[in-house]
Protein backbone atom coordinates (compact mmCIF):
# COMPACT_ATOMS: atom_id res chain seq x y z
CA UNK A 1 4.64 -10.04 0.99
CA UNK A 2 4.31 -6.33 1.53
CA UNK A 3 2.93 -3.33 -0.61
CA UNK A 4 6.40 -2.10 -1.46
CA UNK A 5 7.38 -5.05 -3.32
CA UNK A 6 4.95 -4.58 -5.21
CA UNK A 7 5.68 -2.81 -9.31
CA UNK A 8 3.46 -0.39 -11.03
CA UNK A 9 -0.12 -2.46 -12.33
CA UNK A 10 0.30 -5.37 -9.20
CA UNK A 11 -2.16 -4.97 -6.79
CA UNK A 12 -3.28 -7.01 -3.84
CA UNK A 13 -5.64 -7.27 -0.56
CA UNK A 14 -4.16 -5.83 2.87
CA UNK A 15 -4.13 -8.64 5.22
CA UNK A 16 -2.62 -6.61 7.69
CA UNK A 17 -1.05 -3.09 8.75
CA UNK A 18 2.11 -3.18 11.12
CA UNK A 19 4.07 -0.17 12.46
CA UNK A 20 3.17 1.32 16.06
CA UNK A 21 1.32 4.09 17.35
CA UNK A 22 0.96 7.81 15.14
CA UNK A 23 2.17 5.95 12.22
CA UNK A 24 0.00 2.78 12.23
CA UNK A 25 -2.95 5.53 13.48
CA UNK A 26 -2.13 7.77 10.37
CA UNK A 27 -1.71 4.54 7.93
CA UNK A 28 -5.49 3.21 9.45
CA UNK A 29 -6.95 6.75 9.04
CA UNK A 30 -5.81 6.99 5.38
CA UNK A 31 -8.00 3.99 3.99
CA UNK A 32 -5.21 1.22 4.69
CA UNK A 33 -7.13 -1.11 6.51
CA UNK A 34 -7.61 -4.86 6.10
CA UNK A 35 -9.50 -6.50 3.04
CA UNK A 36 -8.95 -3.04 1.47
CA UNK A 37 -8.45 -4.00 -2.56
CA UNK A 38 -5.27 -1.76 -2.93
CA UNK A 39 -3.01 -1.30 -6.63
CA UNK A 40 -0.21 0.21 -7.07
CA UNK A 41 -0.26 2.88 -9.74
CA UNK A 42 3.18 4.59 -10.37
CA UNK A 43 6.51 4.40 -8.33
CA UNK A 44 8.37 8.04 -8.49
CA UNK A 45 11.73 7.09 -10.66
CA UNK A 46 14.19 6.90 -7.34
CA UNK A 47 11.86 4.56 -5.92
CA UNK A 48 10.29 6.99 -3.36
CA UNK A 49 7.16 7.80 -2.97
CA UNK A 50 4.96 5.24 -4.24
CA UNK A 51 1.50 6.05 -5.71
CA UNK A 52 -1.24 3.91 -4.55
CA UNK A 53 -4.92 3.17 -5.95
CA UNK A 54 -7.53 2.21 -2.89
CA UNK A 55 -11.21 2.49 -2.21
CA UNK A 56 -11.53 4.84 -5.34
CA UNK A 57 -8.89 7.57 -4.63
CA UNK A 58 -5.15 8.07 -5.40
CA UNK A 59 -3.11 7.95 -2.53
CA UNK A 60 0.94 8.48 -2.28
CA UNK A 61 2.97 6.85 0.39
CA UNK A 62 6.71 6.38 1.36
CA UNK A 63 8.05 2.94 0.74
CA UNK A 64 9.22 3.00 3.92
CA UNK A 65 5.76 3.24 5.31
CA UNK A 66 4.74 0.78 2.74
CA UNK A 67 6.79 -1.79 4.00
CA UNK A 68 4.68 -2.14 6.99
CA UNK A 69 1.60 -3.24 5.09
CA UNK A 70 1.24 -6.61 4.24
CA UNK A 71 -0.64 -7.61 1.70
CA UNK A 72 -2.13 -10.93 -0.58
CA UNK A 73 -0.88 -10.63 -3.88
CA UNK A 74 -3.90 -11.24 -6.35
CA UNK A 75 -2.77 -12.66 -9.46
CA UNK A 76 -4.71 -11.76 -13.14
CA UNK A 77 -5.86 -8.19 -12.36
């Protein structure tokens, strides 16, 4: 599963971030790393940008680049 599929209050752990050079760099560099605890907070009402809840900040991405993250869905929170 990835982080765009997820809806606003579904979280989940990154198991792993795809994409290739700059944008996997930039993606890394932002907090997005592996057995990062990551929720997602509000999607903007076309569906684009998405805003994101991780290691105790707000971050917004573009579903585009959140398709590359894969992530383990938890279930209850």
């Amino acid at each position: 599963m990835t982080l765009d599929s997820l809806k606003p209050g579904q979280g989940g752990i990154i198991v792993s971030v795809g994409g290739e050079g700059a944008l996997r760099r930039r993606l890394l560099d932002m907090g997005l790393t592996p057995k990062t605890r990551v929720f997602v907070r509000k999607v903007a009402p076309m569906g684009d940008p998405i805003e994101l809840y991780l290691r105790s900040y707000v971050l917004t991405i573009r579903r585009e680049d959140a398709a590359k993250i894969e992530i383990r869905e938890e279930l209850g929170k």
